[in-house]
PDB file of N, CA and C in Angstrom:
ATOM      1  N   UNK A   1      -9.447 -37.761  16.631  1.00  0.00           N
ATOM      2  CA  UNK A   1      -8.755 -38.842  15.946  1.00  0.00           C
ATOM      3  C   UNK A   1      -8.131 -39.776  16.977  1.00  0.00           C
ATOM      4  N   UNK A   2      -8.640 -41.033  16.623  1.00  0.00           N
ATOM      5  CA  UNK A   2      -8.098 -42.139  17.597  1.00  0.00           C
ATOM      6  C   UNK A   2      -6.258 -42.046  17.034  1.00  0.00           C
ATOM      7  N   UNK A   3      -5.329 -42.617  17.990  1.00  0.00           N
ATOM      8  CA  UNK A   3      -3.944 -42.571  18.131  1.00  0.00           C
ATOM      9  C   UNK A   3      -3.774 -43.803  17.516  1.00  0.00           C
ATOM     10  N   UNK A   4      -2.434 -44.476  17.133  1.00  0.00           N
ATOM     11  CA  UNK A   4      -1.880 -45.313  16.479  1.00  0.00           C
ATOM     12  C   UNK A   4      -1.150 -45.758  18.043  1.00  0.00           C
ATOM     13  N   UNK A   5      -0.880 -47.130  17.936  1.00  0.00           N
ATOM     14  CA  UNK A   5       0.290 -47.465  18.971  1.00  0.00           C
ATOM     15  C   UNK A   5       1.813 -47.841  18.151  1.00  0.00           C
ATOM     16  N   UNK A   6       2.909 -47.657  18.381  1.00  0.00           N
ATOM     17  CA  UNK A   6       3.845 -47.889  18.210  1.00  0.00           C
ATOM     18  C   UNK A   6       4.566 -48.668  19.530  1.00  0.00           C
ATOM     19  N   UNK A   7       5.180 -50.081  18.919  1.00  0.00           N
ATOM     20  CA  UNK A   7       5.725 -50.584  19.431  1.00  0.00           C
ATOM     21  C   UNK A   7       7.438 -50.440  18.792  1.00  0.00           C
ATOM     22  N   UNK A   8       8.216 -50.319  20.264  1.00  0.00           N
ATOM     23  CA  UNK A   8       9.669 -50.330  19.911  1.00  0.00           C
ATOM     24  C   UNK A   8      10.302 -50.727  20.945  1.00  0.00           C
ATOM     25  N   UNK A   9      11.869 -50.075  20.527  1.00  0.00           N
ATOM     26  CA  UNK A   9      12.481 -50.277  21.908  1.00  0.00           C
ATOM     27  C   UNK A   9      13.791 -49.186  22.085  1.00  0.00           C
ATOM     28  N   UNK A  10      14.314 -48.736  23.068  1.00  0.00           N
ATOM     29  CA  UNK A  10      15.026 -47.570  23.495  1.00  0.00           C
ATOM     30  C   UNK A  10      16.121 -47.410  22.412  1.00  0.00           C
ATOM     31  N   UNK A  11      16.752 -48.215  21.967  1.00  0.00           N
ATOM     32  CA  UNK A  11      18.113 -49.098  21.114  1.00  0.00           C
ATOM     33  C   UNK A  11      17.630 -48.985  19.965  1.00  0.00           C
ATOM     34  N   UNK A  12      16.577 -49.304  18.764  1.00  0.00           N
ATOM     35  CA  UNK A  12      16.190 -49.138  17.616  1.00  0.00           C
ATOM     36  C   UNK A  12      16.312 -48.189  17.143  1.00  0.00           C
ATOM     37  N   UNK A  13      17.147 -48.122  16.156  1.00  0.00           N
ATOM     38  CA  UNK A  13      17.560 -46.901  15.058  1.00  0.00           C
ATOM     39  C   UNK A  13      16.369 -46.475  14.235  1.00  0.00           C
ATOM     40  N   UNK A  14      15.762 -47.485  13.894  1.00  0.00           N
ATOM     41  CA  UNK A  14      14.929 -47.301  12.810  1.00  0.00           C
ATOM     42  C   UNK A  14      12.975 -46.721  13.674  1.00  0.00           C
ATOM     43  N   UNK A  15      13.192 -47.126  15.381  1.00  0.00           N
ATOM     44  CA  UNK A  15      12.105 -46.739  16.041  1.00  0.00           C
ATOM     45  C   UNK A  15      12.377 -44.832  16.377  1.00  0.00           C
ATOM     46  N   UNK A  16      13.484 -44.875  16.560  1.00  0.00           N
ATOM     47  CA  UNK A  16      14.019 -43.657  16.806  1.00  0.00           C
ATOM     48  C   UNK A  16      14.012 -42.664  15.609  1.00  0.00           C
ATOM     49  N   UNK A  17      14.304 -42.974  14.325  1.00  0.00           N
ATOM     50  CA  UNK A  17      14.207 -42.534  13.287  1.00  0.00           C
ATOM     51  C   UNK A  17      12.664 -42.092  12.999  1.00  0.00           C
ATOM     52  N   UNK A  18      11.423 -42.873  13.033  1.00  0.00           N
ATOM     53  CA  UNK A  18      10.153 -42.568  12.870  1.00  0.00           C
ATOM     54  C   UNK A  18       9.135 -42.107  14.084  1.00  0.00           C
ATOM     55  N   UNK A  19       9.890 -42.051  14.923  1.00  0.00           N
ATOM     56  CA  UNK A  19       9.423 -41.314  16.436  1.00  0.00           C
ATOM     57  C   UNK A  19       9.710 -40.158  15.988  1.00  0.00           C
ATOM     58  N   UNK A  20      10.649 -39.937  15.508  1.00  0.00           N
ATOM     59  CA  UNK A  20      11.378 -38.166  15.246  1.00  0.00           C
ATOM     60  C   UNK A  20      10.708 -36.931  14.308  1.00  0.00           C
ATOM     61  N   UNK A  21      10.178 -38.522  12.892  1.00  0.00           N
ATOM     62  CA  UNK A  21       9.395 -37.944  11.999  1.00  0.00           C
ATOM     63  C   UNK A  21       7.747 -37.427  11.886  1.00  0.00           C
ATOM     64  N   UNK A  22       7.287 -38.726  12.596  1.00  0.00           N
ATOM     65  CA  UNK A  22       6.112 -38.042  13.492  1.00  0.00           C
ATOM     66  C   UNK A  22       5.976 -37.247  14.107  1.00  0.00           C
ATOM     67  N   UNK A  23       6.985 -37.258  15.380  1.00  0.00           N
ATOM     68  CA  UNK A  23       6.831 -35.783  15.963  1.00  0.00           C
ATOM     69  C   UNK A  23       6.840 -34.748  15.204  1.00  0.00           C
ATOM     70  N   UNK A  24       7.818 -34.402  14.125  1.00  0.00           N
ATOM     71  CA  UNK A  24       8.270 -33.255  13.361  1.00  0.00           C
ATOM     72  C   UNK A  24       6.842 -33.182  12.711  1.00  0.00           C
ATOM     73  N   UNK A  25       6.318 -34.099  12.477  1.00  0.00           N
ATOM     74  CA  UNK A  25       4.469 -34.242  11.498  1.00  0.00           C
ATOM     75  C   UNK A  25       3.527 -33.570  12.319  1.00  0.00           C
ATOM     76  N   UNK A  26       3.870 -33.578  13.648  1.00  0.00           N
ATOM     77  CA  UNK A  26       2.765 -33.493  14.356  1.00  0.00           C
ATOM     78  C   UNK A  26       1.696 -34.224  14.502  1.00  0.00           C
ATOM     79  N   UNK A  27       2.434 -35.797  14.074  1.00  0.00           N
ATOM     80  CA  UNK A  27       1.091 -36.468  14.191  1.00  0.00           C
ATOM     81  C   UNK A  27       1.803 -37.689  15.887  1.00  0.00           C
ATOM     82  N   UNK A  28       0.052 -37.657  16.588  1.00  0.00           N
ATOM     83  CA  UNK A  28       0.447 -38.136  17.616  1.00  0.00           C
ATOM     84  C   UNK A  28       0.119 -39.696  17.862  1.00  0.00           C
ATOM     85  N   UNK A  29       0.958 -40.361  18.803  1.00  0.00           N
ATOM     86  CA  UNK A  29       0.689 -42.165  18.693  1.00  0.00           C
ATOM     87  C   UNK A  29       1.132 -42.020  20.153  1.00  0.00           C
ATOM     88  N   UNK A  30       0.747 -43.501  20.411  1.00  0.00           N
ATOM     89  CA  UNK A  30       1.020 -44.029  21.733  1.00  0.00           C
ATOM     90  C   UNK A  30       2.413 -44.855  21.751  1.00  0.00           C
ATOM     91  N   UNK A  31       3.560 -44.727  22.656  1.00  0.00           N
ATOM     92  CA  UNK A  31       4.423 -45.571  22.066  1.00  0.00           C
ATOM     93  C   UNK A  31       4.743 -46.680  23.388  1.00  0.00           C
ATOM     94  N   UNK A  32       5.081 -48.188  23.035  1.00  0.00           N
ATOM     95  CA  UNK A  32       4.796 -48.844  24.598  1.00  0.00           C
ATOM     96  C   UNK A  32       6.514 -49.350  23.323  1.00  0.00           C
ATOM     97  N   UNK A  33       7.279 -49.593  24.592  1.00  0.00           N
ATOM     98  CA  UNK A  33       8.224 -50.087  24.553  1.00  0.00           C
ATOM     99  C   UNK A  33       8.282 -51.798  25.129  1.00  0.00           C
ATOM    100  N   UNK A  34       8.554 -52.367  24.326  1.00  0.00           N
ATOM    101  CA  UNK A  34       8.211 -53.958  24.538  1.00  0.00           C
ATOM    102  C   UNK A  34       8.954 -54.857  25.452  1.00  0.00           C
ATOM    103  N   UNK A  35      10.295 -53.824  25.591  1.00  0.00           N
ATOM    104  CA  UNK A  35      11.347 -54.793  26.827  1.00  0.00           C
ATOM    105  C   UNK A  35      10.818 -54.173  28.174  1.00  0.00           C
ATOM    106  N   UNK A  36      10.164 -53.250  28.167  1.00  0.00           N
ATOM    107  CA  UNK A  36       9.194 -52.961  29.351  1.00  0.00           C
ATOM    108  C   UNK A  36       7.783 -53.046  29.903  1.00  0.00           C
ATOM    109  N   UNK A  37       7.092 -53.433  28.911  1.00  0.00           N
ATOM    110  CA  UNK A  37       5.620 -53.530  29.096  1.00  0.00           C
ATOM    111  C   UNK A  37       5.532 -54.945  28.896  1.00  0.00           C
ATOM    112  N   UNK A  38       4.497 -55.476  30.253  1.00  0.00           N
ATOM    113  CA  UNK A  38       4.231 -57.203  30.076  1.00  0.00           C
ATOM    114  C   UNK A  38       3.729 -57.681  28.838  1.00  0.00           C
ATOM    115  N   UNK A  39       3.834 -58.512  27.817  1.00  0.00           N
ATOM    116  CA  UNK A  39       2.853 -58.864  26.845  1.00  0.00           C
ATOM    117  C   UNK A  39       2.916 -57.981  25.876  1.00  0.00           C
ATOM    118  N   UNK A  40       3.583 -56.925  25.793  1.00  0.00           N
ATOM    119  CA  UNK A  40       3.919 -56.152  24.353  1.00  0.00           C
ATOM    120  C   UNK A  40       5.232 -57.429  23.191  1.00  0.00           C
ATOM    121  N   UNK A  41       6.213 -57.570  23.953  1.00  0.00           N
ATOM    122  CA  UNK A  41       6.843 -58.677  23.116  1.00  0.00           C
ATOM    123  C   UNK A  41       6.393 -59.705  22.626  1.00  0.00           C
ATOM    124  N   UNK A  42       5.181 -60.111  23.317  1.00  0.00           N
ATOM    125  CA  UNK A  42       4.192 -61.560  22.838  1.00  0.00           C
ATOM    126  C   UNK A  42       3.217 -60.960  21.908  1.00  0.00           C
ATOM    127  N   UNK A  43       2.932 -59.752  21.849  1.00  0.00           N
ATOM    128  CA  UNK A  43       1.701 -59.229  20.250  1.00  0.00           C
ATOM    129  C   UNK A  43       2.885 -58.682  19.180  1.00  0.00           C
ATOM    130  N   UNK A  44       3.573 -58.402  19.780  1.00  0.00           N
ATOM    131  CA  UNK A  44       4.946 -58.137  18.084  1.00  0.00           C
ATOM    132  C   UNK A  44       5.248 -59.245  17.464  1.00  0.00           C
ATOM    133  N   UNK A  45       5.589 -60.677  18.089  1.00  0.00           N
ATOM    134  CA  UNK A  45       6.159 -61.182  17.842  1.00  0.00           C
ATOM    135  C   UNK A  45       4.742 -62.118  16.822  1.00  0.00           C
ATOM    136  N   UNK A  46       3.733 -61.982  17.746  1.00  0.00           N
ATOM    137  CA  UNK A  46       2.381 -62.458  16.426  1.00  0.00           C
ATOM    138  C   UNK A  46       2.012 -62.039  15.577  1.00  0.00           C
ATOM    139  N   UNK A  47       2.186 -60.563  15.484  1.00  0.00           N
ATOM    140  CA  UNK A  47       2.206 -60.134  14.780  1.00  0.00           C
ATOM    141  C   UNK A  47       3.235 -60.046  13.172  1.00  0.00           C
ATOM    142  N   UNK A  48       4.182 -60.250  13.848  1.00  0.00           N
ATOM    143  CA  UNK A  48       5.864 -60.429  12.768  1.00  0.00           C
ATOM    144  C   UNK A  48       6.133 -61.758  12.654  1.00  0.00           C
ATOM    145  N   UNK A  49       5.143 -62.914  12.764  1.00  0.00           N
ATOM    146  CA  UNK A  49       5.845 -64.474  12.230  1.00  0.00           C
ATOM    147  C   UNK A  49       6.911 -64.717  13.129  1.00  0.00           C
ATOM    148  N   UNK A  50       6.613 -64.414  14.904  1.00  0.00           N
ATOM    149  CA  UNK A  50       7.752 -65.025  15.672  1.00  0.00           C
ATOM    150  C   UNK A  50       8.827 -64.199  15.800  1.00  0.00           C
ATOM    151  N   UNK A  51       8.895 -62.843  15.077  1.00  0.00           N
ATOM    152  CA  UNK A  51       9.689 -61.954  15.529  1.00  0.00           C
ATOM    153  C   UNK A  51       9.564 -61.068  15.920  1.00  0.00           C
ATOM    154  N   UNK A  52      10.283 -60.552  16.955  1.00  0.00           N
ATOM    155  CA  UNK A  52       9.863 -59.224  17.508  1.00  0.00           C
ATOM    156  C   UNK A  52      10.692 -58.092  16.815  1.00  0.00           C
ATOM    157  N   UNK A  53      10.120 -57.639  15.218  1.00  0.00           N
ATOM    158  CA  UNK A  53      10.496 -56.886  14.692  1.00  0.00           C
ATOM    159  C   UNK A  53       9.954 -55.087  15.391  1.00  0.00           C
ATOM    160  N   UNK A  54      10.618 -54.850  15.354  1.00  0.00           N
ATOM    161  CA  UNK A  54      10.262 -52.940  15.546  1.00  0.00           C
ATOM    162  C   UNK A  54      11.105 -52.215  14.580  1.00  0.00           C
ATOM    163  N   UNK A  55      10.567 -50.099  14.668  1.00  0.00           N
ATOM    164  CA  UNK A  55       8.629 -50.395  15.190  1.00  0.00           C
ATOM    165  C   UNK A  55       7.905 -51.287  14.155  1.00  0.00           C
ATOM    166  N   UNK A  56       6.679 -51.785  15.380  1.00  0.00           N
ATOM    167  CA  UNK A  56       5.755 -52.291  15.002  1.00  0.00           C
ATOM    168  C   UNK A  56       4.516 -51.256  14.983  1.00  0.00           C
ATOM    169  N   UNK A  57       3.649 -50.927  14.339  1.00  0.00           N
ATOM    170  CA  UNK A  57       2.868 -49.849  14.393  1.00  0.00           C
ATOM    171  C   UNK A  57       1.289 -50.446  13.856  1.00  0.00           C
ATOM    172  N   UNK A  58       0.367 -50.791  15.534  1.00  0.00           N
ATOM    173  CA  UNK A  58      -0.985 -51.133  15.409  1.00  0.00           C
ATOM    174  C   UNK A  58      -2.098 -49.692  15.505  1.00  0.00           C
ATOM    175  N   UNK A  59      -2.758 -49.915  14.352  1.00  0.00           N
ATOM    176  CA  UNK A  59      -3.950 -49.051  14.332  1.00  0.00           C
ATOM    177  C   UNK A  59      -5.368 -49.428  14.908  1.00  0.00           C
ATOM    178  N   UNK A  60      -6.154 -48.540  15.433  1.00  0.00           N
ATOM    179  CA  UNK A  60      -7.125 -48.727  16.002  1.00  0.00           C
ATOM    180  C   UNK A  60      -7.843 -49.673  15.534  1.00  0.00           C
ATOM    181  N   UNK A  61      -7.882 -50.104  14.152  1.00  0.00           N
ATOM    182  CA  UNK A  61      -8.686 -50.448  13.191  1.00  0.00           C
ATOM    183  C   UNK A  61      -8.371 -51.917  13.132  1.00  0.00           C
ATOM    184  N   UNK A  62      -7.255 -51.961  13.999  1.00  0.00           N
ATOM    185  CA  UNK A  62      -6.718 -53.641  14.053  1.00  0.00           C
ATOM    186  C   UNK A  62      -5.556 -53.723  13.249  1.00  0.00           C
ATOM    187  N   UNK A  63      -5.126 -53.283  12.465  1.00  0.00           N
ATOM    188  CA  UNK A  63      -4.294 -52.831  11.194  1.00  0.00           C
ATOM    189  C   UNK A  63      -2.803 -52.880  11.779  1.00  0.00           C
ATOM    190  N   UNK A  64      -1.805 -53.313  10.775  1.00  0.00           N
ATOM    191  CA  UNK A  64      -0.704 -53.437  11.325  1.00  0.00           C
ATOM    192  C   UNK A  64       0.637 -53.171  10.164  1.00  0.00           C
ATOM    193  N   UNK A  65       1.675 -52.428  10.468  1.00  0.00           N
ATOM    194  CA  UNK A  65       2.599 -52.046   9.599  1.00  0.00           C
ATOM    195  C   UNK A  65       4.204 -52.245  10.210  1.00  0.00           C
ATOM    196  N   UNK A  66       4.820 -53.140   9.815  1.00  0.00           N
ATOM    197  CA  UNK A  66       6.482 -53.280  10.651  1.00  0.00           C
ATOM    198  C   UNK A  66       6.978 -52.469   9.592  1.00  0.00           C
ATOM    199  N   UNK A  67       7.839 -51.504  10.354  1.00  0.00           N
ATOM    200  CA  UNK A  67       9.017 -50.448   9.773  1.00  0.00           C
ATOM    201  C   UNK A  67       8.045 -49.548   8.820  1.00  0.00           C
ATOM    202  N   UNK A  68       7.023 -49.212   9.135  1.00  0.00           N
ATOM    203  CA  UNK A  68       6.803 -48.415   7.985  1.00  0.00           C
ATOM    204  C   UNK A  68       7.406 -47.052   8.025  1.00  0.00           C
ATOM    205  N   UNK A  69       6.855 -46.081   6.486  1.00  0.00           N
ATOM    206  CA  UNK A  69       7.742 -44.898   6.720  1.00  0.00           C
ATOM    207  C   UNK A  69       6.411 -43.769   6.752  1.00  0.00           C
ATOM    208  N   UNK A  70       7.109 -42.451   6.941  1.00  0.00           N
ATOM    209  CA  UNK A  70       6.307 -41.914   7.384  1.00  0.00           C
ATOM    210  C   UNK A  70       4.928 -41.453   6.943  1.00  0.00           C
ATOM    211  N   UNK A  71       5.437 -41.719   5.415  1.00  0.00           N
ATOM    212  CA  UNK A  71       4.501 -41.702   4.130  1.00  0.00           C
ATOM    213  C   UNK A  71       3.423 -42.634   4.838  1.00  0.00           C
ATOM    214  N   UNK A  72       3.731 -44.099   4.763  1.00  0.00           N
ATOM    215  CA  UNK A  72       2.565 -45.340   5.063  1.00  0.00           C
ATOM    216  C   UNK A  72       2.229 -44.758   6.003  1.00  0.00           C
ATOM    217  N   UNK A  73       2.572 -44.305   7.398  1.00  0.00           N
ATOM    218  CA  UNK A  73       1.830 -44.263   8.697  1.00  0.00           C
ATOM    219  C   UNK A  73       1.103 -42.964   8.033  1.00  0.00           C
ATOM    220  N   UNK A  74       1.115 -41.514   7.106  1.00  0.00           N
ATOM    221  CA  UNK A  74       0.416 -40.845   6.900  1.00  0.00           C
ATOM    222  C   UNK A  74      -0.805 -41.032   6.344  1.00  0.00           C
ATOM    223  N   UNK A  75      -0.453 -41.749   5.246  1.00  0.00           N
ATOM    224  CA  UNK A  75      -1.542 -42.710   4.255  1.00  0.00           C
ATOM    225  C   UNK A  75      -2.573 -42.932   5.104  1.00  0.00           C
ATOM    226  N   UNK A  76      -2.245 -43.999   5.719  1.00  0.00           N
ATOM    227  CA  UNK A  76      -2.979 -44.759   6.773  1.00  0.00           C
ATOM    228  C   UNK A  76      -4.241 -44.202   7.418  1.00  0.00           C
ATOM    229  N   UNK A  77      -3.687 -43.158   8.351  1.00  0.00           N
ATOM    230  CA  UNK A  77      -4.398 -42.127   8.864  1.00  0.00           C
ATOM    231  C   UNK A  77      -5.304 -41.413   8.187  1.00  0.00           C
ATOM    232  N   UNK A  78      -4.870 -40.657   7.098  1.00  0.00           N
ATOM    233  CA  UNK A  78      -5.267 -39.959   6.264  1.00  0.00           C
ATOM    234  C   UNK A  78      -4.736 -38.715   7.065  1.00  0.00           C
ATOM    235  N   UNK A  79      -4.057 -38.308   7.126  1.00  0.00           N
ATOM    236  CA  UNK A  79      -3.393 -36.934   7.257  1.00  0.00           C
ATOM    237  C   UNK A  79      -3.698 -36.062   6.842  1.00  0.00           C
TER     238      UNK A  79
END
């Protein structure tokens, strides 16, 4: 199974919150933090209408979900 990327940042309650739940899922993603990686803040922010909302969570498939919960990112996948 290809990985999901999650975009966030160290400070996000709500990135921290669904990092936690995944893990506890056992389901695994890539996570790039956007105040550190070049050009991660410039695909969130195209992604979100100019904002750099997090998480942002891109699927292999091109596919894209801001704040979802753990349900949607399961869905998604098919778990």
């Amino acid at each position: 199974m290809e990985t999901f990327t999650m975009y966030s940042t160290p400070w996000c309650g709500y990135c921290a919150r669904l990092k936690g739940q995944l893990k506890r899922a056992g389901i695994e993603f890539t996570e790039v933090d956007i105040e550190q990686t070049p050009g991660a803040a410039e695909l969130v922010e195209k992604i979100n209408n100019g904002n750099q909302t997090v998480p942002t969570v891109v699927f292999p498939d091109g596919t894209s979900m801001t704040n979802p919960s753990l349900a949607q990112v399961a869905e998604k996948i098919a778990v």
